[in-house]
N, C-alpha and C. Protein backbone atom coordinates (compact mmCIF):
# COMPACT_ATOMS: atom_id res chain seq x y z
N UNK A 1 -12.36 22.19 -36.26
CA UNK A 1 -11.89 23.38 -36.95
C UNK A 1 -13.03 24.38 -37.07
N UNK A 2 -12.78 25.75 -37.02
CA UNK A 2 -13.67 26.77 -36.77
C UNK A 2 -14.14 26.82 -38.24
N UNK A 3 -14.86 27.75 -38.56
CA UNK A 3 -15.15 27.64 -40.31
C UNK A 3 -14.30 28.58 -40.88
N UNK A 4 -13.46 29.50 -40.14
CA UNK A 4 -12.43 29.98 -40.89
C UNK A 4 -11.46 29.34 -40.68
N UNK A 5 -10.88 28.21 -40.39
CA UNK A 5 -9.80 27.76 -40.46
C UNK A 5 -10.00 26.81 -41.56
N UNK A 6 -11.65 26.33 -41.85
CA UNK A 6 -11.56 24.97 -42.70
C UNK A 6 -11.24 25.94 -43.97
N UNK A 7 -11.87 27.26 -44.20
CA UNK A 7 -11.69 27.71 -45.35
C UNK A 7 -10.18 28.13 -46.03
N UNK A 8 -9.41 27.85 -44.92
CA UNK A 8 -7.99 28.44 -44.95
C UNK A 8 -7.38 26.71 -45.55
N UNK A 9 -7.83 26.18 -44.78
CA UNK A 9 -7.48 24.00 -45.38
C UNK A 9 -8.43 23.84 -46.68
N UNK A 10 -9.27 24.25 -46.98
CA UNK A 10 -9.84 23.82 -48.24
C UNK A 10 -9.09 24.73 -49.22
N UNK A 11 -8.63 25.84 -49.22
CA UNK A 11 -7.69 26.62 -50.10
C UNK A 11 -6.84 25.76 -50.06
N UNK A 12 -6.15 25.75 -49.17
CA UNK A 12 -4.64 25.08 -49.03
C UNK A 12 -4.31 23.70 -49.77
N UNK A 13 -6.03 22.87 -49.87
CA UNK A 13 -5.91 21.66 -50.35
C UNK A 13 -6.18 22.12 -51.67
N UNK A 14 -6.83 22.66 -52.37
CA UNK A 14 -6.45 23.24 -53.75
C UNK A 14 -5.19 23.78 -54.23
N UNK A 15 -5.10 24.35 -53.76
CA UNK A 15 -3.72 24.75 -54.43
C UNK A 15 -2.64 23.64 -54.41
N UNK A 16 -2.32 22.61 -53.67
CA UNK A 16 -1.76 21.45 -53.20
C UNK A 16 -2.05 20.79 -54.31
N UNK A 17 -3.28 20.42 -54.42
CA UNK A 17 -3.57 19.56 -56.06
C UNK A 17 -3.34 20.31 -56.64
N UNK A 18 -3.39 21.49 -57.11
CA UNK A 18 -3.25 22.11 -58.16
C UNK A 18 -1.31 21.96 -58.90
N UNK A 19 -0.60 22.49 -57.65
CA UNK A 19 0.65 22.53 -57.78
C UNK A 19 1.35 21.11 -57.58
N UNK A 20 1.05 20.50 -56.59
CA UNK A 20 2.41 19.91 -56.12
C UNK A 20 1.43 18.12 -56.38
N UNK A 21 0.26 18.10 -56.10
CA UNK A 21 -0.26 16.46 -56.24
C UNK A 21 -0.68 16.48 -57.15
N UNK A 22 -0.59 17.22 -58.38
CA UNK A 22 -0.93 16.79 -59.92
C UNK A 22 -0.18 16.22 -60.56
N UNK A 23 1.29 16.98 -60.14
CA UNK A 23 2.35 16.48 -60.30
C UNK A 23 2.58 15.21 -60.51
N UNK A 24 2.67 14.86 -58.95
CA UNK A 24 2.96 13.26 -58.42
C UNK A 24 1.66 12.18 -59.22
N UNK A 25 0.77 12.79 -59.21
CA UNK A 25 -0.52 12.27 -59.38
C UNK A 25 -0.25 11.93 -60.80
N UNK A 26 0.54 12.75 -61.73
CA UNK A 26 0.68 12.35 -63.27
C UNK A 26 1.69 11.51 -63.75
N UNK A 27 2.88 12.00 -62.46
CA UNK A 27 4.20 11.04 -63.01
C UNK A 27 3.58 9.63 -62.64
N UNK A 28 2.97 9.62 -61.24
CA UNK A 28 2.63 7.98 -61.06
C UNK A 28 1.31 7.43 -61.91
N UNK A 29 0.39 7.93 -62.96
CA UNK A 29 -0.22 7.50 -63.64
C UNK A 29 0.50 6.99 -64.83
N UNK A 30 1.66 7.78 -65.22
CA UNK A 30 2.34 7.58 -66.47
C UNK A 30 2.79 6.29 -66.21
N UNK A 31 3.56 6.28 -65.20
CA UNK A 31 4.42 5.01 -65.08
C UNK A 31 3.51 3.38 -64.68
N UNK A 32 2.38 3.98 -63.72
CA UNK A 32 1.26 2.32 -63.94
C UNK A 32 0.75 2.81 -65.05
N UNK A 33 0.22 3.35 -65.79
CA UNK A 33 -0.30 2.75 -67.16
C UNK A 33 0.83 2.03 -67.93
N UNK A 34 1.90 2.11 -67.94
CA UNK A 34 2.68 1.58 -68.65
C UNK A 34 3.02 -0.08 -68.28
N UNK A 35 2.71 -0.12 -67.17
CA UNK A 35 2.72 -2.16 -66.40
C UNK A 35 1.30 -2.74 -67.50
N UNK A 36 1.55 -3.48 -67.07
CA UNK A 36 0.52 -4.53 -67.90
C UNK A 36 -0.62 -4.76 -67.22
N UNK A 37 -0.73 -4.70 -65.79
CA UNK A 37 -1.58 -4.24 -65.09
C UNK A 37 -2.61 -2.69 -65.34
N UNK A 38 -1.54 -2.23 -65.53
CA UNK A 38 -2.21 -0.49 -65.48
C UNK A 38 -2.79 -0.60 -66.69
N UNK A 39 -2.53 -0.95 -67.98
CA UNK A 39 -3.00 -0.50 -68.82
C UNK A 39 -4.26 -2.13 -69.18
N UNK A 40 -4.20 -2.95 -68.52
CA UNK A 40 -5.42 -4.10 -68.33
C UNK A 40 -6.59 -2.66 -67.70
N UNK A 41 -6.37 -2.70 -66.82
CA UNK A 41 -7.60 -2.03 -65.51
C UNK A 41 -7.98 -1.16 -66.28
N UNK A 42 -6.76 -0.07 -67.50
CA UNK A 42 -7.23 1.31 -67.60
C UNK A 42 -8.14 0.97 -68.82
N UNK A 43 -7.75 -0.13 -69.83
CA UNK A 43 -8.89 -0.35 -70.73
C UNK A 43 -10.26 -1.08 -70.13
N UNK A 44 -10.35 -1.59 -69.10
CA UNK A 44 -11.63 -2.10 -68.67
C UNK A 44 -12.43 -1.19 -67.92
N UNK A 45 -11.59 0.15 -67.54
CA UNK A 45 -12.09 1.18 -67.22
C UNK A 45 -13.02 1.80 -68.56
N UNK A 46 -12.21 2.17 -69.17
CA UNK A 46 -12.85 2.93 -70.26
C UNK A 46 -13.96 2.34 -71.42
N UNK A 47 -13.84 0.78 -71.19
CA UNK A 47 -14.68 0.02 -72.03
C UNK A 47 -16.43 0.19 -71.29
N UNK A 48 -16.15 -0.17 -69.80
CA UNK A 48 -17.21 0.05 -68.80
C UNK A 48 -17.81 1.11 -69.01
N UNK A 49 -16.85 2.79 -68.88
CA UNK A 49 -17.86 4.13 -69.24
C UNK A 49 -18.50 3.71 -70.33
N UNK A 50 -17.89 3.83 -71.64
CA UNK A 50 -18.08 3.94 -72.90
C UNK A 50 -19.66 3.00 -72.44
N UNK A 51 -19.39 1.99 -72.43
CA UNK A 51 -20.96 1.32 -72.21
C UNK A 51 -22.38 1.43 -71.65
N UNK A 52 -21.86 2.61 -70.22
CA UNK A 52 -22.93 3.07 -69.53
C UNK A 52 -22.82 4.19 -70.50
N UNK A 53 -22.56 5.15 -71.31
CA UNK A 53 -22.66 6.68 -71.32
C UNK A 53 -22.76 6.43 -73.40
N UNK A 54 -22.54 5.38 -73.72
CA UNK A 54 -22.57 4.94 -75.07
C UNK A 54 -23.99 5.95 -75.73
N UNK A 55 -25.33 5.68 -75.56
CA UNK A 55 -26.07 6.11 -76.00
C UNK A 55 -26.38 7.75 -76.03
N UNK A 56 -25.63 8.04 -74.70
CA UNK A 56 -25.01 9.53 -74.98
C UNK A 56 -24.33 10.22 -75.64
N UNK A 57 -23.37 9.20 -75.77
CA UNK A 57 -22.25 9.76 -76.95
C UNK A 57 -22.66 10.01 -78.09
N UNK A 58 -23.12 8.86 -78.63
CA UNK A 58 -24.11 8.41 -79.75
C UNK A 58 -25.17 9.62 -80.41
N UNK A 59 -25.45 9.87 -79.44
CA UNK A 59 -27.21 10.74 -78.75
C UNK A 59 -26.44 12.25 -79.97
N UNK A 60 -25.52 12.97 -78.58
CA UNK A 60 -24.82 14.06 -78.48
C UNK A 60 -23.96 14.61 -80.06
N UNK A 61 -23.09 13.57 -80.26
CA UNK A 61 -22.38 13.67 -81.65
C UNK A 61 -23.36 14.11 -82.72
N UNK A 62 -24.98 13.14 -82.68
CA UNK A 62 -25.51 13.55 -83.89
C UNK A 62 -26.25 14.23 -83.72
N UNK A 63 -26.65 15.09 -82.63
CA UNK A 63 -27.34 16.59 -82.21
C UNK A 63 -26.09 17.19 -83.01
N UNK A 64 -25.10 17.18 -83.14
CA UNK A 64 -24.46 17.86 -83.21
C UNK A 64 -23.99 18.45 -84.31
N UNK A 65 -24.04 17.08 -85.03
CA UNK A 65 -23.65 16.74 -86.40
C UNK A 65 -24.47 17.55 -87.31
N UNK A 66 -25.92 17.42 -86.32
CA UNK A 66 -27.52 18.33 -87.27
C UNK A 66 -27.57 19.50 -86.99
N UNK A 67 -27.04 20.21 -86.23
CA UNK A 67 -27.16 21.11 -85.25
C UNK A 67 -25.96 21.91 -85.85
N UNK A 68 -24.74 22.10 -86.68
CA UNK A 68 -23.80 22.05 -87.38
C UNK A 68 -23.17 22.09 -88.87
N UNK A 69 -24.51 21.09 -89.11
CA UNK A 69 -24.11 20.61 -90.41
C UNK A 69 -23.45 21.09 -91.77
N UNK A 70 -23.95 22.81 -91.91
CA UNK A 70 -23.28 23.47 -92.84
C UNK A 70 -21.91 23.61 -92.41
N UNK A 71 -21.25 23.60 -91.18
CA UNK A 71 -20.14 23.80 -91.16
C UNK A 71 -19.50 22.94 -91.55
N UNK A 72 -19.65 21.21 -90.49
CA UNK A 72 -19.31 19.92 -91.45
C UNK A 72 -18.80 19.87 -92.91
N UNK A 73 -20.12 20.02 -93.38
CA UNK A 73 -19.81 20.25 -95.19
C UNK A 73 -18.84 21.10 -95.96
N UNK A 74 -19.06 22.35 -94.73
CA UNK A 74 -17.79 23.23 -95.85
C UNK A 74 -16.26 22.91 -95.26
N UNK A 75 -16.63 22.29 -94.35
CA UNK A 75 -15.06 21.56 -93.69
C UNK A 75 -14.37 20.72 -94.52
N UNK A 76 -15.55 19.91 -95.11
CA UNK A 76 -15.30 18.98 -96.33
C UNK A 76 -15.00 19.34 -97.44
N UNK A 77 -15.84 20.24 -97.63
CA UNK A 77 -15.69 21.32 -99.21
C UNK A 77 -13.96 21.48 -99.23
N UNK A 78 -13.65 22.18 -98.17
CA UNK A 78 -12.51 22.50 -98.34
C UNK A 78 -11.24 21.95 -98.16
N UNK A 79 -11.67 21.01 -97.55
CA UNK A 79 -10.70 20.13 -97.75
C UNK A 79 -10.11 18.99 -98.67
N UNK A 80 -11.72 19.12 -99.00
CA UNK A 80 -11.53 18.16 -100.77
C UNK A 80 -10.36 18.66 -101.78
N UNK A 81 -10.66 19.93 -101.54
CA UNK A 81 -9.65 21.00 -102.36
C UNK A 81 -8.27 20.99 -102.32
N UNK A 82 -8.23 20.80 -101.23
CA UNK A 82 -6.47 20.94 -100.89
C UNK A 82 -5.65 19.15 -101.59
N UNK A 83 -4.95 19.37 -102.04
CA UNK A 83 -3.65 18.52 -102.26
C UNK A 83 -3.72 17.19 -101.25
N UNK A 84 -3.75 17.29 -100.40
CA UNK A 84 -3.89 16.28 -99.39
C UNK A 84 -5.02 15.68 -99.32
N UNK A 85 -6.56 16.26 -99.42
CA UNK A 85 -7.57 15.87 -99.44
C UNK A 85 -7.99 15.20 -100.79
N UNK A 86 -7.11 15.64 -102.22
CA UNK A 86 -7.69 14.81 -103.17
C UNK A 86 -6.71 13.76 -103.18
N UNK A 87 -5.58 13.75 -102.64
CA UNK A 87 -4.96 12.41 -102.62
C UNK A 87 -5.70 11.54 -101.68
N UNK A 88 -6.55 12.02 -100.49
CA UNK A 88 -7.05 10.57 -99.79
C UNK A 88 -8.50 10.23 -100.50
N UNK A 89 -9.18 11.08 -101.43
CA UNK A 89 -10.41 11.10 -102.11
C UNK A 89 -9.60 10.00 -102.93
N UNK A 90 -8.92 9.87 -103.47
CA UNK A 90 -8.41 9.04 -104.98
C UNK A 90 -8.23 7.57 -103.96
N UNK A 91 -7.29 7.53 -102.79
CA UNK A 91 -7.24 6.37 -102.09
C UNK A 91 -8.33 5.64 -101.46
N UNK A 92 -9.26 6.60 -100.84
CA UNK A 92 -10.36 6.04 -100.48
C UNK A 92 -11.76 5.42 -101.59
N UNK A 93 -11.43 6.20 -103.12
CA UNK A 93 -11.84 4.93 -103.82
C UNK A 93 -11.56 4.16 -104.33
N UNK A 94 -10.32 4.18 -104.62
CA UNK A 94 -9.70 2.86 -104.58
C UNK A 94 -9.50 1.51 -104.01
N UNK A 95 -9.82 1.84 -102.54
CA UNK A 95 -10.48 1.04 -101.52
C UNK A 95 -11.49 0.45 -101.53
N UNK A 96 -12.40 1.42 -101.88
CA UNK A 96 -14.17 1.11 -102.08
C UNK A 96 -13.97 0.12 -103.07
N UNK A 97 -13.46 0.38 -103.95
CA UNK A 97 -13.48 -0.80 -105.72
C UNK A 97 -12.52 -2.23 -105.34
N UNK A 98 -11.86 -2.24 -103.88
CA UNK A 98 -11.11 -3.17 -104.08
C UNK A 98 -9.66 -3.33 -104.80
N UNK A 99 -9.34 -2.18 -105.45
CA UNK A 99 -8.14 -2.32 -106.06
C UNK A 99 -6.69 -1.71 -105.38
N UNK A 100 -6.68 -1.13 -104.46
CA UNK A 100 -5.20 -0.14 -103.47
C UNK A 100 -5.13 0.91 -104.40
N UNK A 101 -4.07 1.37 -103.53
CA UNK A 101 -3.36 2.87 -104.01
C UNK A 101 -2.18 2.77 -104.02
N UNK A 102 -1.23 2.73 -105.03
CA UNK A 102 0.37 2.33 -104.74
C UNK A 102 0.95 3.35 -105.65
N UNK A 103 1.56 4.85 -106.00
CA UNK A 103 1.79 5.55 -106.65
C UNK A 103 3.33 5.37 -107.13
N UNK A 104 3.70 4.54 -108.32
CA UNK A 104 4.49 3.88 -109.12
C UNK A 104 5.33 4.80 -109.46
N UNK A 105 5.08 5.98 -110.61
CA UNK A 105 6.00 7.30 -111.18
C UNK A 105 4.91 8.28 -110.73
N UNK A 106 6.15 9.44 -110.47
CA UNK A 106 5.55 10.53 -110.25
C UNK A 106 4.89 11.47 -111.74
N UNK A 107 4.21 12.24 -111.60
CA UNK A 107 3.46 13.30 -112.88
C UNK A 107 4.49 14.05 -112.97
N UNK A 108 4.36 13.48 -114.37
CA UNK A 108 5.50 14.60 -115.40
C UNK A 108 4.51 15.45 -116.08
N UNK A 109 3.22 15.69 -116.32
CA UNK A 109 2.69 16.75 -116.83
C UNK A 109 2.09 18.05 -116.06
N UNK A 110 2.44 18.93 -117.44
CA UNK A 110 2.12 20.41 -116.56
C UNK A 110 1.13 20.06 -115.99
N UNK A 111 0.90 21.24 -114.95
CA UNK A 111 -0.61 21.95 -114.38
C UNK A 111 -1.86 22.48 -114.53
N UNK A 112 -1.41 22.48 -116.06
CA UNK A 112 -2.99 23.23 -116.79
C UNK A 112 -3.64 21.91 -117.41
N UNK A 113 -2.95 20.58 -117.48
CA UNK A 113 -2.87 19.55 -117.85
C UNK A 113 -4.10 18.55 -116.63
N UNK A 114 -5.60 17.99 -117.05
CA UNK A 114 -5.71 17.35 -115.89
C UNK A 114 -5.63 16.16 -115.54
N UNK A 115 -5.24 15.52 -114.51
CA UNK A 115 -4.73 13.94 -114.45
C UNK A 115 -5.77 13.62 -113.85
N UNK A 116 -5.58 11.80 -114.02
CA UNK A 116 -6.29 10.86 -113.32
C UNK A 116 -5.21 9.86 -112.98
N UNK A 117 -5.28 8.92 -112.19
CA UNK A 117 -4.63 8.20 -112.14
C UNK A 117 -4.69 6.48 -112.39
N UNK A 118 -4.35 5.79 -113.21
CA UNK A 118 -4.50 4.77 -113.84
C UNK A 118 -4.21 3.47 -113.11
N UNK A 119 -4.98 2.73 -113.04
CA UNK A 119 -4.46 1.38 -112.30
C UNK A 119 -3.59 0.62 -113.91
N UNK A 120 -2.81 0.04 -113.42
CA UNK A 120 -1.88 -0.85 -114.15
C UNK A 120 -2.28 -1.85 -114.98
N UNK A 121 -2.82 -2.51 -114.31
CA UNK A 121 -3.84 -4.02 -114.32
C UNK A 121 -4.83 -4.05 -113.11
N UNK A 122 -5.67 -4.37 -113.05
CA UNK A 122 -7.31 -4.61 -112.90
C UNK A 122 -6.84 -5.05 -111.27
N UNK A 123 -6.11 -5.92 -111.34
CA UNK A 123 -6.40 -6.43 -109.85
C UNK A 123 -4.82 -6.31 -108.75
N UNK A 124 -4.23 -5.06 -109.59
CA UNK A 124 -3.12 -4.65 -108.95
C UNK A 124 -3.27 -3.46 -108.35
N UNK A 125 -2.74 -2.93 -107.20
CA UNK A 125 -2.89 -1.40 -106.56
C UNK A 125 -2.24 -0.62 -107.25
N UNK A 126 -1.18 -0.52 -108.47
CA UNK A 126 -0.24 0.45 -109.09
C UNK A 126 -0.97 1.17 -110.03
N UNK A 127 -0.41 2.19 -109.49
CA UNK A 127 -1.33 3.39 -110.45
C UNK A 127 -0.35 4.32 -111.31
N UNK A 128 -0.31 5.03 -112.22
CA UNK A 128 0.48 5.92 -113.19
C UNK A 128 -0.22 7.28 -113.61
N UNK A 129 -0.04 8.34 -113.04
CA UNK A 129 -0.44 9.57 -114.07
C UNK A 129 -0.55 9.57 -115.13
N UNK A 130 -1.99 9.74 -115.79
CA UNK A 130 -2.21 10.39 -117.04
C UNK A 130 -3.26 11.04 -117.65
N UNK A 131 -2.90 11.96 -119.05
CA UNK A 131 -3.93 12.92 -119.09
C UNK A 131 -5.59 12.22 -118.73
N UNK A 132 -5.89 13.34 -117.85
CA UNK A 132 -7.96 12.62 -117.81
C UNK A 132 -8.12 12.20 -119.39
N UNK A 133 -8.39 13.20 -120.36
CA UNK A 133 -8.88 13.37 -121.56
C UNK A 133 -8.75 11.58 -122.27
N UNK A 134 -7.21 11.80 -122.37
CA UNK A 134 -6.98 10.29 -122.44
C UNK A 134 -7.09 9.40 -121.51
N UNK A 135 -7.59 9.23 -120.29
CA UNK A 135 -7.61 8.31 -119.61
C UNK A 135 -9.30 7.60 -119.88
N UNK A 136 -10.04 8.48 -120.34
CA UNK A 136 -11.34 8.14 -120.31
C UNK A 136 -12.09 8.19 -121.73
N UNK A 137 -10.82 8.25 -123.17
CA UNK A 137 -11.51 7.75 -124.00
C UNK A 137 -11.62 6.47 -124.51
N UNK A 138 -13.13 5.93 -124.17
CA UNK A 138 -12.84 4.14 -125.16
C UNK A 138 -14.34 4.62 -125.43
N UNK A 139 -14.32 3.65 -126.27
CA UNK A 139 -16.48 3.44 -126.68
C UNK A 139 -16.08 1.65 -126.97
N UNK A 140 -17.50 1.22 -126.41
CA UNK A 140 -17.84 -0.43 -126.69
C UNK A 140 -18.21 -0.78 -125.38
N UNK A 141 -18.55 -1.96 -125.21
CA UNK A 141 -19.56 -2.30 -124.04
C UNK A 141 -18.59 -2.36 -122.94
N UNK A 142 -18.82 -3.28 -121.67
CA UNK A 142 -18.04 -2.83 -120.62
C UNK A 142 -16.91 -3.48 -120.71
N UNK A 143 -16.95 -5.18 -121.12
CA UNK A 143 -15.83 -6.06 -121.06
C UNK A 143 -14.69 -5.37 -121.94
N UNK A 144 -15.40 -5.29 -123.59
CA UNK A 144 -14.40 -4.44 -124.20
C UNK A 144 -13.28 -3.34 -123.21
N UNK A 145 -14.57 -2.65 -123.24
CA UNK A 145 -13.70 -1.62 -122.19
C UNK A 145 -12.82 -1.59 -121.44
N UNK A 146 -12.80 -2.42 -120.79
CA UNK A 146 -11.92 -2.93 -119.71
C UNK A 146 -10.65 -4.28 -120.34
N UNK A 147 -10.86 -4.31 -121.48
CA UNK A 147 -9.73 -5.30 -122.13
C UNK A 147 -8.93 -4.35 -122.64
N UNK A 148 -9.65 -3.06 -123.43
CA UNK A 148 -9.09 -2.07 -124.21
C UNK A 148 -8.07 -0.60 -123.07
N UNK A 149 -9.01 -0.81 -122.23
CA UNK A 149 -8.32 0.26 -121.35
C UNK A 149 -6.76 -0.42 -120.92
N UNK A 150 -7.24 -1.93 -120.11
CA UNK A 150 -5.83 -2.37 -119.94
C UNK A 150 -4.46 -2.27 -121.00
N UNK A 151 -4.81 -3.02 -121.98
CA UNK A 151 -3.93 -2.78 -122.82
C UNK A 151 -3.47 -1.33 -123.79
N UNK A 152 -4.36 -0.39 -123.86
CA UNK A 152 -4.27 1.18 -124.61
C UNK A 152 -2.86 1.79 -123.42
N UNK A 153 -3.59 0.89 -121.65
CA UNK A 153 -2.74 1.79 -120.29
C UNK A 153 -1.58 1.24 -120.90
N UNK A 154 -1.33 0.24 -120.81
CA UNK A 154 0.69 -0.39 -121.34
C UNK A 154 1.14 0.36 -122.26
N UNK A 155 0.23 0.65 -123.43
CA UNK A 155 1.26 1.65 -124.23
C UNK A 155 1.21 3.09 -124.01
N UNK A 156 0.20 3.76 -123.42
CA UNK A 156 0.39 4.99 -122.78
C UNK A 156 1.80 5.27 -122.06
N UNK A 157 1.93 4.11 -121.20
CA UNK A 157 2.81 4.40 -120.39
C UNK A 157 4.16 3.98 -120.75
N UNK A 158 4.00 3.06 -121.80
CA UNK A 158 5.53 3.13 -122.65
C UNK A 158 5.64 4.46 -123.33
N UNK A 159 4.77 5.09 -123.93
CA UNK A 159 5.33 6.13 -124.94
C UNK A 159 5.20 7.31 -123.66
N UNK A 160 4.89 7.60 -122.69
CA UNK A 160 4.87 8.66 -121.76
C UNK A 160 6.33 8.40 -121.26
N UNK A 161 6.07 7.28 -120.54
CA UNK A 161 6.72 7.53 -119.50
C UNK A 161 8.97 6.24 -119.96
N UNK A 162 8.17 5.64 -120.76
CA UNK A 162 9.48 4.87 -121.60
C UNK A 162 9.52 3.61 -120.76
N UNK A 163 8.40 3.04 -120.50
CA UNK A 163 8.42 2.15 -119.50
C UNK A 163 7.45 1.02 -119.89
N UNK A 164 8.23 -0.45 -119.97
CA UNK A 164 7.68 -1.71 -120.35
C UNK A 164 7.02 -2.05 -118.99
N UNK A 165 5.63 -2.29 -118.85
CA UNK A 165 5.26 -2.69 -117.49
C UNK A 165 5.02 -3.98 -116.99
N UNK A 166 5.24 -5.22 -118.17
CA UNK A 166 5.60 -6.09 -118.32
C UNK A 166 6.69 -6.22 -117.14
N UNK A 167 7.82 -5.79 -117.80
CA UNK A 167 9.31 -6.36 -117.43
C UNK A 167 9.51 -5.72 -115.70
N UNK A 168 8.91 -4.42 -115.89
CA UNK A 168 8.77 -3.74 -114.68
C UNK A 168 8.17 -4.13 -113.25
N UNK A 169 7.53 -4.99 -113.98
CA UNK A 169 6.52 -5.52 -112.11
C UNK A 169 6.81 -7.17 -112.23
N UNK A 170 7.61 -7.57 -113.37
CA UNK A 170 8.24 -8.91 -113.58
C UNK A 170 6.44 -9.58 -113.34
N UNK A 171 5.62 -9.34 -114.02
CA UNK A 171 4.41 -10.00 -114.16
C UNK A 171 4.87 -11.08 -114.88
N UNK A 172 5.28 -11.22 -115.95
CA UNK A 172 5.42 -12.54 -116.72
C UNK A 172 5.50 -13.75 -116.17
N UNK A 173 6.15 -13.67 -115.34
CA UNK A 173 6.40 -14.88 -114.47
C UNK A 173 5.30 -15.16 -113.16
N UNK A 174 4.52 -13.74 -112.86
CA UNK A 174 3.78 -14.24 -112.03
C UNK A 174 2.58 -14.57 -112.26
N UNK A 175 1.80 -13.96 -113.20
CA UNK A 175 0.71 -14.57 -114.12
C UNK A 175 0.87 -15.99 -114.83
């Protein structure tokens, strides 16, 4: 082939992938990744990069991370803020402490009103809205504390909310 004809076949083969063998090229990836085969090979594919190019990744992210960082933070800032972000702030320490997140009744108090949310019992994930103010007054050492909080939470939440939490989570019988 002359060199203007290859340049006329090297167009031709672009546009070809571009249009018509990307095509084919995607429907038939879709369908072997989906065999048990395709998707064996395609994770031992990607385990292999990841391993040669690992310390790059690694490397790159935290250039990046430093290289960035005020933005990071106010990404966070602001998202702490939003509704969605303090519900996974409240779940994710709840996690940290070992205890879940299981949201029992919804908040019946206004908005100018500020909540916390109460675990039930100590080694249960159920939690209940109620005022901060009251959620965080006790005085006495820690055990106290934590004997007094449990039991002050049961009647909070009978006189709030009209609810025996006893009978409600049928503890009696499982304790």
């Amino acid at each position: 082939m002359s060199g203007r004809n290859r340049e006329k076949y090297n167009l031709y083969q672009k546009e070809y992938q571009k249009n018509i063998g990307y095509k084919y090229q995607k429907k038939w990836n879709e369908q072997y990744l989906k065999t048990d085969e395709g998707k064996r090979k395609n994770n031992e594919r990607t385990k292999k990069n990841y391993k040669h190019k690992r310390d790059y990744y690694l490397s790159y992210h935290k250039n990046y991370y430093l290289n960035n960082r005020s933005k990071f933070l106010n990404w966070k800032r602001e998202y702490r803020k939003t509704k969605k972000g303090k519900q996974v702030d409240r779940i994710c320490c709840a996690k940290r402490r070992k205890k879940g997140y299981v949201e029992i009744l919804p908040n019946i108090f206004p908005k100018d009103i500020v909540i916390e949310y109460h675990h039930i019992y100590t080694n249960l994930p159920f939690v209940v809205p109620l005022p901060k103010e009251l959620h965080q007054s006790f005085d006495g050492n820690y055990t106290n504390h934590l004997k007094n909080h449990e039991e002050n939470g049961k009647e909070w939440i009978d006189f709030y909310y009209n609810l025996d939490v006893n009978n409600f989570l049928f503890l009696n019988c499982i304790r």
